[in-house]
Protein backbone atom coordinates (compact mmCIF):
# COMPACT_ATOMS: atom_id res chain seq x y z
CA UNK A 1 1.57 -1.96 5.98
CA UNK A 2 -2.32 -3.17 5.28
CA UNK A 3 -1.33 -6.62 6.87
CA UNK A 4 -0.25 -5.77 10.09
CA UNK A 5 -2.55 -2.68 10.47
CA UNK A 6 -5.41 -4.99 9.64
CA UNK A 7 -4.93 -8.00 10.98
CA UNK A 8 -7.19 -11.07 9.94
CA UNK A 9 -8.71 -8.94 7.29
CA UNK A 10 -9.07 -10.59 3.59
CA UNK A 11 -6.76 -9.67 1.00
CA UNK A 12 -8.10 -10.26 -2.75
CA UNK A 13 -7.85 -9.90 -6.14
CA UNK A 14 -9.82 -5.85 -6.48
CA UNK A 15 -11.11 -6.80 -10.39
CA UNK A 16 -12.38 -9.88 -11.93
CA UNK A 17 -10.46 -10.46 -14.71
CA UNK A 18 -7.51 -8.34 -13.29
CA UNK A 19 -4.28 -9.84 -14.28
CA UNK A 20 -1.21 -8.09 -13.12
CA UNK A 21 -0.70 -6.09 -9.90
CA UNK A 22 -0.09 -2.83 -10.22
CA UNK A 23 3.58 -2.57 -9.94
CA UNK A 24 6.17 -4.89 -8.22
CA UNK A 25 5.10 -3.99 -4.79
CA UNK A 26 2.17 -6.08 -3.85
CA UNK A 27 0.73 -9.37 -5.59
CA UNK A 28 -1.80 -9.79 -7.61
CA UNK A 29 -4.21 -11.12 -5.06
CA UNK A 30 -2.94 -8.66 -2.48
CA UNK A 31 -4.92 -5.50 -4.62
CA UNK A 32 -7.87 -5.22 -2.70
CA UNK A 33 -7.89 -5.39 1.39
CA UNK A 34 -11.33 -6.07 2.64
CA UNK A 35 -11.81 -4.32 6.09
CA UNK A 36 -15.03 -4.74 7.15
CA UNK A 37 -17.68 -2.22 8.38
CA UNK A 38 -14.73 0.17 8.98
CA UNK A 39 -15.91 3.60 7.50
CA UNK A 40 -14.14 6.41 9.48
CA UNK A 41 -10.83 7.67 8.27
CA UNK A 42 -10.22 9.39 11.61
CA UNK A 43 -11.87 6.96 14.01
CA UNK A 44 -10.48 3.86 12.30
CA UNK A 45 -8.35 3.59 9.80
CA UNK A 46 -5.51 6.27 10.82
CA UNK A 47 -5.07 4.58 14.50
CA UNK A 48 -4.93 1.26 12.20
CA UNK A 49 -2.46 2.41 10.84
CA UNK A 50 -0.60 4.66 13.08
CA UNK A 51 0.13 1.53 15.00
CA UNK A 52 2.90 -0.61 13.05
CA UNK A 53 4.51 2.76 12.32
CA UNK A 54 4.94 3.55 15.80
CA UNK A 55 6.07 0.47 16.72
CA UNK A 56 8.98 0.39 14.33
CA UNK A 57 7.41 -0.79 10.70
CA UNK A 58 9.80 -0.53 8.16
CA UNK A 59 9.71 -0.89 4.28
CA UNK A 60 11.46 -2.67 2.13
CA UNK A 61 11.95 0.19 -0.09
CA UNK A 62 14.01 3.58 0.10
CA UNK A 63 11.90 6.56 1.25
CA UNK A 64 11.56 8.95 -1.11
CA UNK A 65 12.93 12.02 1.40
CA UNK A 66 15.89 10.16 1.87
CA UNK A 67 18.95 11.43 -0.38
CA UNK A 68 19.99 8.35 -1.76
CA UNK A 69 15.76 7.62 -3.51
CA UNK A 70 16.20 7.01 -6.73
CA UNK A 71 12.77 6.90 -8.67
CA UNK A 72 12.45 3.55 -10.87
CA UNK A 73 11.46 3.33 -14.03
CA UNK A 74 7.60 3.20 -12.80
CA UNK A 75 7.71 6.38 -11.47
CA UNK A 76 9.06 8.40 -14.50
CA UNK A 77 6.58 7.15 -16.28
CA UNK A 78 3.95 8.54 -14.06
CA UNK A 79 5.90 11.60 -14.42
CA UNK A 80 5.33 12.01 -18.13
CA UNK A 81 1.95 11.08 -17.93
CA UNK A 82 0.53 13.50 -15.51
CA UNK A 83 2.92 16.20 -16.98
């Protein structure tokens, strides 16, 4: 979703010395997206963003409100740990 609601903006690494992403979602170097001088949540980033899912942006992964979700392994574990 950060790719096509910010275009042409650099996607990096967030941590020197990070070495695994943060699930299976995103890559490694895909962890931080650098957009700029943008500072307003309301102003900037929710039309960003508000954009590809208006025009049909779909993920690659089951929503969670659908019936058939089924939470992976991941998210039981971040279950138990904030229980």
């Amino acid at each position: 979703l950060a790719s096509k609601a910010f275009p042409g903006c650099e996607f990096r690494i967030a941590k020197e010395g990070m070495v695994k992403a943060p699930g299976t979602t995103i890559e490694l170097n895909q962890t931080l997206c650098n957009v700029g001088g943008m500072v307003s949540r309301k102003a900037q980033f929710v039309p960003s963003l508000s954009q590809p899912l208006a025009a049909g942006f779909t993920c690659h992964r089951t929503r969670v409100t659908d019936p058939a979700y089924k939470q992976g392994a991941s998210g039981a574990l971040l279950d138990r740990v904030l229980s």
